[in-house]
N, C-alpha and C. Protein backbone atom coordinates (compact mmCIF):
# COMPACT_ATOMS: atom_id res chain seq x y z
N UNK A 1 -30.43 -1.50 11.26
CA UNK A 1 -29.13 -1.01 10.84
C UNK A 1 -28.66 -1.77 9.60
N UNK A 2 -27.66 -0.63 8.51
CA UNK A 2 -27.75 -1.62 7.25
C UNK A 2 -26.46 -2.31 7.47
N UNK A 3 -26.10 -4.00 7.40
CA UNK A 3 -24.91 -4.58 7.18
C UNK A 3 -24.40 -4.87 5.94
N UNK A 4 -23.39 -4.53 6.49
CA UNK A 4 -22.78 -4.44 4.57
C UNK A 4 -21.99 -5.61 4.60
N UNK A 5 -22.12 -6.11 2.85
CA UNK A 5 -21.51 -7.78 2.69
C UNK A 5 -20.35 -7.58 2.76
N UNK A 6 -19.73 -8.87 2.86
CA UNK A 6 -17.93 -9.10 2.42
C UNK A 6 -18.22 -8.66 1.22
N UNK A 7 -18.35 -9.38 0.22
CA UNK A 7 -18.06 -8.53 -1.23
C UNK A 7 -18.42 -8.00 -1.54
N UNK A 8 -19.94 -6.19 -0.67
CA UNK A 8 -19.26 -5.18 -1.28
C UNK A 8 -18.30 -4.12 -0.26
N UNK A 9 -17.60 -4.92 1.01
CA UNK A 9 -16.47 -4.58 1.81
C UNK A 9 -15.24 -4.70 0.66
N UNK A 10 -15.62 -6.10 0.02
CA UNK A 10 -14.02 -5.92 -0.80
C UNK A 10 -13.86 -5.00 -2.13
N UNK A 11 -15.35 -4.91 -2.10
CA UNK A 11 -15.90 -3.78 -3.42
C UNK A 11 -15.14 -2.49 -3.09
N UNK A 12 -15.21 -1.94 -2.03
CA UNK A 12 -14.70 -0.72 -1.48
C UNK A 12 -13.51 -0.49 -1.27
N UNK A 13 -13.02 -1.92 -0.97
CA UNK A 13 -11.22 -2.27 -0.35
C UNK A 13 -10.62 -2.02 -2.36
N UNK A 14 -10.99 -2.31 -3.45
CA UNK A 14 -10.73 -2.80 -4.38
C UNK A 14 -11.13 -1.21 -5.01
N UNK A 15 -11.85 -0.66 -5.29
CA UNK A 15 -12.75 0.80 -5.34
C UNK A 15 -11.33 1.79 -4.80
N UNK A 16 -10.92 1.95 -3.41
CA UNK A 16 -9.85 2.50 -2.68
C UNK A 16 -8.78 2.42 -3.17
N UNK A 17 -8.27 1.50 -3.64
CA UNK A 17 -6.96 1.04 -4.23
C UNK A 17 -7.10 1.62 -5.81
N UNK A 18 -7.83 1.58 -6.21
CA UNK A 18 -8.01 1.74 -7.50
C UNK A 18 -7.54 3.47 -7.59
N UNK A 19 -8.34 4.21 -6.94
CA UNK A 19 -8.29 5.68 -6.72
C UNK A 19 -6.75 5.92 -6.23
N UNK A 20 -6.32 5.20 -4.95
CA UNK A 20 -4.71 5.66 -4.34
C UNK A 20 -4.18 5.10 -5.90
N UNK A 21 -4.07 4.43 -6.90
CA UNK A 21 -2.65 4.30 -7.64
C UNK A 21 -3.63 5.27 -9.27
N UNK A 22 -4.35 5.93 -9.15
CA UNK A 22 -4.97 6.72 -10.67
C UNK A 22 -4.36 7.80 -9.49
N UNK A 23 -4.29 8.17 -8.15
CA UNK A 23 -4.03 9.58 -7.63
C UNK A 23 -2.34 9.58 -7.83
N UNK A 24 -1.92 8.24 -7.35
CA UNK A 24 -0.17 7.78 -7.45
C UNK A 24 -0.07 8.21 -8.92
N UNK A 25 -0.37 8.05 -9.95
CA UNK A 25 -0.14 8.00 -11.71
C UNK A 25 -0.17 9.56 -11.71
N UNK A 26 -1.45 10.07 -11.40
CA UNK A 26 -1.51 11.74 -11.50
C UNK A 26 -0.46 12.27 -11.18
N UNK A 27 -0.18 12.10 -9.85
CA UNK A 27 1.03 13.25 -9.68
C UNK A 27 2.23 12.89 -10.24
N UNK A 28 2.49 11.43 -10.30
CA UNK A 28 3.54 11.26 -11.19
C UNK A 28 3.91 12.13 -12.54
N UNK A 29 2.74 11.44 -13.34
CA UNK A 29 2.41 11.88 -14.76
C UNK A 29 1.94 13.71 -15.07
N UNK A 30 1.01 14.04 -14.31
CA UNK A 30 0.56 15.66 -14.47
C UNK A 30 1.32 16.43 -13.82
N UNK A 31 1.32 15.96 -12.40
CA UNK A 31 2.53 17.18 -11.59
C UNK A 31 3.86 17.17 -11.71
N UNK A 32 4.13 15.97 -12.07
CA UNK A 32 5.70 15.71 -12.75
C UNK A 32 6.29 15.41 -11.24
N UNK A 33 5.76 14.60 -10.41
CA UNK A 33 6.61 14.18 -9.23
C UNK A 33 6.74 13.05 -9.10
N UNK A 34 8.05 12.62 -9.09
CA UNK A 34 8.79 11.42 -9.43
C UNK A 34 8.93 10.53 -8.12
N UNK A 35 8.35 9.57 -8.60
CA UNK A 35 8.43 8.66 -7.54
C UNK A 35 9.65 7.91 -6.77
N UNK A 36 9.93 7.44 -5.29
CA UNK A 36 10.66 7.19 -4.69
C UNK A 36 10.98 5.30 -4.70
N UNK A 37 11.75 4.87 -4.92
CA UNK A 37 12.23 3.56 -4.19
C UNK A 37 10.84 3.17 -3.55
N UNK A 38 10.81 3.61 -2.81
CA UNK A 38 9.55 3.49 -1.46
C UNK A 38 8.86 3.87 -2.04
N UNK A 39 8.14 4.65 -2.66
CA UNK A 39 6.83 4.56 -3.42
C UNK A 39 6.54 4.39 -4.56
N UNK A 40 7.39 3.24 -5.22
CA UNK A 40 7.36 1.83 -6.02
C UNK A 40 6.45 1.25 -4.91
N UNK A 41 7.23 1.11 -3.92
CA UNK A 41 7.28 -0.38 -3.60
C UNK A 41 5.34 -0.52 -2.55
N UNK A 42 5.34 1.40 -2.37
CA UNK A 42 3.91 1.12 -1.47
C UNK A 42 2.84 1.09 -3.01
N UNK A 43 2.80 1.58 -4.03
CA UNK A 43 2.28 1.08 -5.40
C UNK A 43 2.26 -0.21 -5.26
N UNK A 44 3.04 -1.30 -5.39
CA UNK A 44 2.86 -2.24 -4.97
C UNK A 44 2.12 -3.06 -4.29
N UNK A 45 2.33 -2.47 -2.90
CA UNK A 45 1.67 -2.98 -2.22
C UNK A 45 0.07 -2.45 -1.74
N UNK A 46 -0.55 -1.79 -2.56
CA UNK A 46 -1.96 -1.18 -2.60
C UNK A 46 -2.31 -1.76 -3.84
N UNK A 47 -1.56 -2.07 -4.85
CA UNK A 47 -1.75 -3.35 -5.95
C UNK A 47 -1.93 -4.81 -5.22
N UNK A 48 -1.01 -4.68 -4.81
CA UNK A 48 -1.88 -6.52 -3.90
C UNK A 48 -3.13 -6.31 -2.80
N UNK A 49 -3.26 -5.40 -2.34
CA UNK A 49 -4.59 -5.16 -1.84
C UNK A 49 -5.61 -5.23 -2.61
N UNK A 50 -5.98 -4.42 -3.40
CA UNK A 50 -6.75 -3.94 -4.41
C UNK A 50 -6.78 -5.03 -5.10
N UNK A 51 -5.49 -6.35 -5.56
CA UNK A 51 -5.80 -7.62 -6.48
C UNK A 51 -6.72 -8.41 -5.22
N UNK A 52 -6.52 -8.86 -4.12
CA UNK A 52 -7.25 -9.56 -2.93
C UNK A 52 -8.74 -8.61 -2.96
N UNK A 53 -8.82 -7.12 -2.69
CA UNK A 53 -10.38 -7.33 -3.22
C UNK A 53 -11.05 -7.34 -3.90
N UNK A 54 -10.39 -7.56 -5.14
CA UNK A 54 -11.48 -7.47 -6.68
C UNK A 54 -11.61 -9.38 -6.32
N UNK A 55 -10.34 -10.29 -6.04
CA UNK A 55 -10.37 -11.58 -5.99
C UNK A 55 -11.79 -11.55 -4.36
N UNK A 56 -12.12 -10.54 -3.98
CA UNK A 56 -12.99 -11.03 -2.67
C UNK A 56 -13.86 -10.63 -3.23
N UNK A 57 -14.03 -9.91 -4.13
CA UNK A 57 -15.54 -9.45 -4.86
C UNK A 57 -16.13 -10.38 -5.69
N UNK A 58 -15.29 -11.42 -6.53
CA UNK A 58 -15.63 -12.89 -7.03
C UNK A 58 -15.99 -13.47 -6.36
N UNK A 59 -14.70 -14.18 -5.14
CA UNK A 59 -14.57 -15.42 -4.81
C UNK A 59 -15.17 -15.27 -3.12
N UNK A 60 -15.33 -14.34 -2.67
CA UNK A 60 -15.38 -14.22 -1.37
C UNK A 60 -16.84 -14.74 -0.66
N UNK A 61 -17.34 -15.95 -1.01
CA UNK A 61 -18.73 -16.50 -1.51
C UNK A 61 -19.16 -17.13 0.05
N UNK A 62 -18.23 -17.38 0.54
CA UNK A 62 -18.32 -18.82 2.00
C UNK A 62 -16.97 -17.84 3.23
N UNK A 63 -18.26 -18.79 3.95
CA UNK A 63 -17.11 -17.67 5.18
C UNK A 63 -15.93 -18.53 5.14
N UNK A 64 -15.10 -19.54 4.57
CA UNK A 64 -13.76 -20.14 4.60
C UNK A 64 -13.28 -19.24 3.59
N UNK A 65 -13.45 -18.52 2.66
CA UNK A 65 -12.97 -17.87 1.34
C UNK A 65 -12.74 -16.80 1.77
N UNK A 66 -13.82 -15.91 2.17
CA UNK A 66 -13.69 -14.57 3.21
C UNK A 66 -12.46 -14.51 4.31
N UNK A 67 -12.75 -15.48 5.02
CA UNK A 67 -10.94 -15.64 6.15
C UNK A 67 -10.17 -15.83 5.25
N UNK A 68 -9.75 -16.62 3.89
CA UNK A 68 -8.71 -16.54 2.96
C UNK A 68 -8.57 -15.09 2.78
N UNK A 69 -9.52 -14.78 2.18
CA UNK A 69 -9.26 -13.15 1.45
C UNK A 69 -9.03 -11.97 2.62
N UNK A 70 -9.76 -12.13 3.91
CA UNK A 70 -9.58 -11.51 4.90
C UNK A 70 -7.40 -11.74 5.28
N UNK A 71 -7.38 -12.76 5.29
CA UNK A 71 -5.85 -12.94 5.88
C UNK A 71 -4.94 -12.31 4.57
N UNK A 72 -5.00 -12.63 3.72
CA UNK A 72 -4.25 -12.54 2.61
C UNK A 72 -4.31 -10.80 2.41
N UNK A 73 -5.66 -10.31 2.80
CA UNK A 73 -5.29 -8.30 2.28
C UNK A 73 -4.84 -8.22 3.56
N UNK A 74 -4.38 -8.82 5.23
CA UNK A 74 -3.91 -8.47 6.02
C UNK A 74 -2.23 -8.24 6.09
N UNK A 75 -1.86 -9.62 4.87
CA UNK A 75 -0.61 -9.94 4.73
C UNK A 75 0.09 -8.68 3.67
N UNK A 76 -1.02 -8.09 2.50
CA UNK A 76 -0.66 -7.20 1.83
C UNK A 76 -0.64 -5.89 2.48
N UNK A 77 -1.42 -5.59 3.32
CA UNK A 77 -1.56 -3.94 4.09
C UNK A 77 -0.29 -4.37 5.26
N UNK A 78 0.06 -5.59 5.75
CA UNK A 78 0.77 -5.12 6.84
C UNK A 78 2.33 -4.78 6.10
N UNK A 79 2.62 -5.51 4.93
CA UNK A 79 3.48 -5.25 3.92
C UNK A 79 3.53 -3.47 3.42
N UNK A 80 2.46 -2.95 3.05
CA UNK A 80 2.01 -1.32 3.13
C UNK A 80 2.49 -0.78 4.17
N UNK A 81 2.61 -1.32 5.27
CA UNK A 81 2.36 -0.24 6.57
C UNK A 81 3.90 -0.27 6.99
N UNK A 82 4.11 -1.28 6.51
CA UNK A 82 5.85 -1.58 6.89
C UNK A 82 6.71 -0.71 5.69
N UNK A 83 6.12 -0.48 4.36
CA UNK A 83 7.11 -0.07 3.66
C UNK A 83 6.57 2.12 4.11
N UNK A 84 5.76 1.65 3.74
CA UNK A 84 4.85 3.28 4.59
C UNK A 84 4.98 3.80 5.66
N UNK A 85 5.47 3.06 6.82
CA UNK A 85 6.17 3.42 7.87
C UNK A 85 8.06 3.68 8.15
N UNK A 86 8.29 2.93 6.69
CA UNK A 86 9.96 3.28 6.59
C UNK A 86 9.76 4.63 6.27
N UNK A 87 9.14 4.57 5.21
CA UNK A 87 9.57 5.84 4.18
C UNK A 87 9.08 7.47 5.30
N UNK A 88 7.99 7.17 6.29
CA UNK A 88 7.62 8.21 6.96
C UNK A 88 8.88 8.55 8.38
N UNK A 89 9.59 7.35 8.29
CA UNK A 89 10.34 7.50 9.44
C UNK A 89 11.48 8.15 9.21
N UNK A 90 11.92 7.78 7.44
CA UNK A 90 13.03 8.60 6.73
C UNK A 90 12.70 9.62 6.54
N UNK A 91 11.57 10.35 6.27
CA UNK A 91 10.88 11.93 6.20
C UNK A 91 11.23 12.45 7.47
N UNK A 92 11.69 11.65 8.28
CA UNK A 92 11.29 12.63 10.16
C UNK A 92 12.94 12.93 10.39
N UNK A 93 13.81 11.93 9.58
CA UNK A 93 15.14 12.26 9.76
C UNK A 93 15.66 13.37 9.97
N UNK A 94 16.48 13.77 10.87
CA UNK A 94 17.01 14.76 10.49
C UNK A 94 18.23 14.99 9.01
N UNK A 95 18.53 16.08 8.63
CA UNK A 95 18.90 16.26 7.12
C UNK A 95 20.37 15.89 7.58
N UNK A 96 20.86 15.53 8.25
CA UNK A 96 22.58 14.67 8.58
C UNK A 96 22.55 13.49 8.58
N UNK A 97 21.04 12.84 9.10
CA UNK A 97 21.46 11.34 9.18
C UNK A 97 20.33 10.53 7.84
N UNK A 98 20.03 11.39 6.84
CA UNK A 98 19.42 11.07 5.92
C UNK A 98 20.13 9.80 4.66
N UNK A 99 19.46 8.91 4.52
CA UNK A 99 20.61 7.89 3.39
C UNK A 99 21.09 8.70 2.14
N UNK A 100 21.23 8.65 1.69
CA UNK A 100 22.39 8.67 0.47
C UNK A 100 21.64 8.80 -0.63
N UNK A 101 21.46 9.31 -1.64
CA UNK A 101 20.98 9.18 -2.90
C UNK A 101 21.45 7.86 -3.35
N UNK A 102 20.65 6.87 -4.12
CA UNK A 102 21.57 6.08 -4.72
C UNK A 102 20.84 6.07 -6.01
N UNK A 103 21.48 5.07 -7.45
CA UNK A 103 20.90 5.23 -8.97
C UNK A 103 19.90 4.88 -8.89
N UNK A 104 19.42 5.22 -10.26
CA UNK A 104 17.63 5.28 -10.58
C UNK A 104 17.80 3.97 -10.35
N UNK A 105 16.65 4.09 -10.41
CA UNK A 105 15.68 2.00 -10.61
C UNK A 105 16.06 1.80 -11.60
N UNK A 106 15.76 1.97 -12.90
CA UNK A 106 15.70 2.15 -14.13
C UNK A 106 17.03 1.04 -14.43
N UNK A 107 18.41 1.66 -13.45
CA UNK A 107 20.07 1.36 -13.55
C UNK A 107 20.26 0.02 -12.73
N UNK A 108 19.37 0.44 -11.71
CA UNK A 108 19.78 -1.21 -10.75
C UNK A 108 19.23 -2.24 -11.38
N UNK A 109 17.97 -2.58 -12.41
CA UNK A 109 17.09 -3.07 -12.55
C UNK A 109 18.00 -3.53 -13.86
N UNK A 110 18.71 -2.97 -14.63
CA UNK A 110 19.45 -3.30 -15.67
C UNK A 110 20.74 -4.23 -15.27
N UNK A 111 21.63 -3.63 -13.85
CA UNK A 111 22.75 -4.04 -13.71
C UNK A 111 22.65 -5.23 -12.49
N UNK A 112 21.26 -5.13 -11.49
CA UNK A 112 21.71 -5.90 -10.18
C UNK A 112 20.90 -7.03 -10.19
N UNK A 113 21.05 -8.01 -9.10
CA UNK A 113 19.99 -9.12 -9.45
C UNK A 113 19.00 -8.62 -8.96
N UNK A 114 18.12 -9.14 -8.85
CA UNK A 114 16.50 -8.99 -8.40
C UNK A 114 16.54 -8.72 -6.88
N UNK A 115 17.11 -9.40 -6.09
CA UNK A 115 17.44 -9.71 -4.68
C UNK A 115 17.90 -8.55 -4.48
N UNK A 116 18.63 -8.23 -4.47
CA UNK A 116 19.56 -6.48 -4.31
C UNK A 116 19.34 -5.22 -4.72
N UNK A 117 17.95 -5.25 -5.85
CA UNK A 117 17.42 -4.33 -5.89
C UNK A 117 16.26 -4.25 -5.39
N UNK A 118 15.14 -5.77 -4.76
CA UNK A 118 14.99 -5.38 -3.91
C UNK A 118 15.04 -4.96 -2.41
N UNK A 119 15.93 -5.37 -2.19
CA UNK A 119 17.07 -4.76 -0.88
C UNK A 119 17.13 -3.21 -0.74
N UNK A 120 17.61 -2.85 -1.94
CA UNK A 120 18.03 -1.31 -2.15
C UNK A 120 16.40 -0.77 -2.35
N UNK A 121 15.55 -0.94 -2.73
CA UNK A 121 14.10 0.07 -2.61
C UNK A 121 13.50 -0.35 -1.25
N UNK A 122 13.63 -1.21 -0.25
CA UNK A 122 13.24 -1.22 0.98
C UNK A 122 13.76 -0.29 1.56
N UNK A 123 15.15 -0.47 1.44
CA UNK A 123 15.77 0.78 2.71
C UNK A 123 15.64 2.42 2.52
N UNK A 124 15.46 1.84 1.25
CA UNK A 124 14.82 3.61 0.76
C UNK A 124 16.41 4.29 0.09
N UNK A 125 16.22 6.08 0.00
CA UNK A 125 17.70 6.50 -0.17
C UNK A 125 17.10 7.96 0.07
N UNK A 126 18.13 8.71 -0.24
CA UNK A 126 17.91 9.95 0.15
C UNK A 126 16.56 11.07 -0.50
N UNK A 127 16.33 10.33 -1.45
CA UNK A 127 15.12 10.71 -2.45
C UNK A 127 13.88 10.66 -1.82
N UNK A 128 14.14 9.27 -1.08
CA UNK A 128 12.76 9.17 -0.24
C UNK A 128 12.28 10.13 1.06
N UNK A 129 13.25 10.96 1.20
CA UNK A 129 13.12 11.90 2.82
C UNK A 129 12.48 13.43 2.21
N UNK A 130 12.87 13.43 0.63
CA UNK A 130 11.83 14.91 0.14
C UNK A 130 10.78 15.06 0.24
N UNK A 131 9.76 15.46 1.20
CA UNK A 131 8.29 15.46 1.09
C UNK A 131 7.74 16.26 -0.14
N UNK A 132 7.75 16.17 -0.89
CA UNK A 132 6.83 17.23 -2.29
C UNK A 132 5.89 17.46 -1.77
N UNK A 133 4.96 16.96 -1.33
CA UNK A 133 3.73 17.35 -1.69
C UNK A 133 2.98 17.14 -0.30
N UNK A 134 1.96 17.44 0.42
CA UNK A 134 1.32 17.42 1.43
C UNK A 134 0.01 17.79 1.69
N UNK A 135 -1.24 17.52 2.50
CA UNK A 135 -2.35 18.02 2.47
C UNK A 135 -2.51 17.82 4.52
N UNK A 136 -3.17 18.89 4.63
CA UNK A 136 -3.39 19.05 6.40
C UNK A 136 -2.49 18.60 7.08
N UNK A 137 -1.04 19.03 6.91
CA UNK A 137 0.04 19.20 7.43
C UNK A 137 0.96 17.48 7.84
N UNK A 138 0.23 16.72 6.42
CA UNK A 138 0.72 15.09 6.15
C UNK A 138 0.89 14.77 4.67
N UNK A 139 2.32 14.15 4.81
CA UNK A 139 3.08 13.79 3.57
C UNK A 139 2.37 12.50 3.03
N UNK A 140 2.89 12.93 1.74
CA UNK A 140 1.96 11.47 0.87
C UNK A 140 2.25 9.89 1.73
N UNK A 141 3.44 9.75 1.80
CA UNK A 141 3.58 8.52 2.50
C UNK A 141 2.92 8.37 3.83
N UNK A 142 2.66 9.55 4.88
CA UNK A 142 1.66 9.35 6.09
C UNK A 142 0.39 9.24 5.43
N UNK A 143 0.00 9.85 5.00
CA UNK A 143 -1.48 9.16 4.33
C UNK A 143 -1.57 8.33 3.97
N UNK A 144 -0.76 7.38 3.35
CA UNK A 144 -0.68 6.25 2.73
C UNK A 144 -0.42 4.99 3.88
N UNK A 145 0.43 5.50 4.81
CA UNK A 145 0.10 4.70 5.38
C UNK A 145 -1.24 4.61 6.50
N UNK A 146 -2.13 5.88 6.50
CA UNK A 146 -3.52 5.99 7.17
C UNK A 146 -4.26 4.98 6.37
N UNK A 147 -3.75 5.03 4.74
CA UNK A 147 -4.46 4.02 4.43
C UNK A 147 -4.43 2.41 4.51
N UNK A 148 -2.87 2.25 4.47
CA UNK A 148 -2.61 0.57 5.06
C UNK A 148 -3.14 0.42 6.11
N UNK A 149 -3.68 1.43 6.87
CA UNK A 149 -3.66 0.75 8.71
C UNK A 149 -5.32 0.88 8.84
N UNK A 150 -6.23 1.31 7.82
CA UNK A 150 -7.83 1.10 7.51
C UNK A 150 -7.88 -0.26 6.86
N UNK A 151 -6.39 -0.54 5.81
CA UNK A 151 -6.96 -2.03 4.94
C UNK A 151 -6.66 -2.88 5.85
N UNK A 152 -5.86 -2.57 7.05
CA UNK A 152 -5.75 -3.61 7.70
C UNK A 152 -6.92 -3.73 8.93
N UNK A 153 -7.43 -3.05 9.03
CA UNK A 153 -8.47 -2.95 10.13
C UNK A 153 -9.82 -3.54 9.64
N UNK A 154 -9.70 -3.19 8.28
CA UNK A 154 -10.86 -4.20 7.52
C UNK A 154 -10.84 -5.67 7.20
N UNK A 155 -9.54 -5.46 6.80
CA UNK A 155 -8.95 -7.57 6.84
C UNK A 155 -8.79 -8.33 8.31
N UNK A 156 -8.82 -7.62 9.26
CA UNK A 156 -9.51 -8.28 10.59
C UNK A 156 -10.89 -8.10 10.76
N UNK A 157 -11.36 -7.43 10.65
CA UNK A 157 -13.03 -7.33 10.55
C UNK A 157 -13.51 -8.47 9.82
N UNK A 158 -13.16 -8.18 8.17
CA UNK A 158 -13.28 -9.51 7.26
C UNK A 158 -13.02 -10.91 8.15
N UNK A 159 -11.84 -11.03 8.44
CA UNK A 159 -11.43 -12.61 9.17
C UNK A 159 -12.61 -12.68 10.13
N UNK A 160 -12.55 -11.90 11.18
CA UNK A 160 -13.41 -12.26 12.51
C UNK A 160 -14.81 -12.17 12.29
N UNK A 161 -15.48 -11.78 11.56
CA UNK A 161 -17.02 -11.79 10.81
C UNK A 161 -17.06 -12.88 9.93
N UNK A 162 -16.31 -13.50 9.51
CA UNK A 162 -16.64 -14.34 8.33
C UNK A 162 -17.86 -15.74 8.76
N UNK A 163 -18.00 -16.07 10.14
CA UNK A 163 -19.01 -16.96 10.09
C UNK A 163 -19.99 -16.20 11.14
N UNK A 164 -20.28 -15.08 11.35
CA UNK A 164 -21.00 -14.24 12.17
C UNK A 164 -22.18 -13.86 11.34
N UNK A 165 -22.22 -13.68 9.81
CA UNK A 165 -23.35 -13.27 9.21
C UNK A 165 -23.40 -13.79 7.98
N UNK A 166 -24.63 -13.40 6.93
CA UNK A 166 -24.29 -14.13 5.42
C UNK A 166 -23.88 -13.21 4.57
N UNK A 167 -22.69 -13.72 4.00
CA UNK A 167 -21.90 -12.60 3.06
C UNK A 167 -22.37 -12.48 2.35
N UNK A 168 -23.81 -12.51 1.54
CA UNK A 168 -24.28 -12.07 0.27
C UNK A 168 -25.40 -11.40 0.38
């Protein structure tokens, strides 16, 4: 049976991420669908994934480096799954108890401190409950978070394998 290394596991973790934010840019940029508070912030956080496995595709050399890089994309996907699980829970709202529209990013980012705007893109706003777009009857943010909850299933794999075989 073929075992596959930590670094080309983080090859793939890093490969994945790369594709979710060129697919995030597309629809932004070609379909003209404007991104949410909340999907800033899961961009984000598939950017710190994706930085932990290009850094596990270097550095991920010794099984002590691998549990580094293993814990650290656990700390970034469970960060994913938490902002990916707001934004899917505000999609399920019903349309009465939905938040509020509030100003672009663009306005808070000019007028508020750092702290309070990011406050205000966690909780999301009413922007975030529009599903645009969907494939097999799941909104971008449920897929997205199918995908935090694979990076995280791999960054325990990573941790708990790291002195079980040779990573290269």
């Amino acid at each position: 049976m073929y075992k596959i290394s930590s670094r080309q596991l983080f090859l793939m973790v890093f490969l994945s991420c790369l594709s979710l934010l060129a697919a995030a840019y597309y629809f932004e940029y070609a379909l003209y669908l404007d991104p949410c508070p909340l999907c800033i912030m899961q961009r984000i956080a598939v950017l710190m994934v994706g930085l932990v496995g290009l850094s596990g595709v270097i550095w991920a050399g010794t099984p002590v480096s691998q549990k580094v890089h293993g814990a650290m994309m656990a700390c970034s996907a469970l960060l994913g799954v938490f902002v990916a699980g707001r934004h899917v829970w505000i999609q399920s709202l019903p349309a009465d108890q939905v938040p509020t529209c509030g100003p672009s990013l663009e306005y808070m980012v000019e007028t508020l401190p750092w702290a309070e705007v990011l406050s205000v893109m966690l909780r999301g706003n009413g922007n975030c409950a529009d599903a645009q777009w969907s494939l097999l009857g799941l909104s971008m943010p449920m897929w997205v978070l199918l995908c935090f909850a694979g990076f995280l299933l791999l960054a325990g794999y990573t941790f708990l394998n790291a002195d079980k075989k040779k990573n290269d």
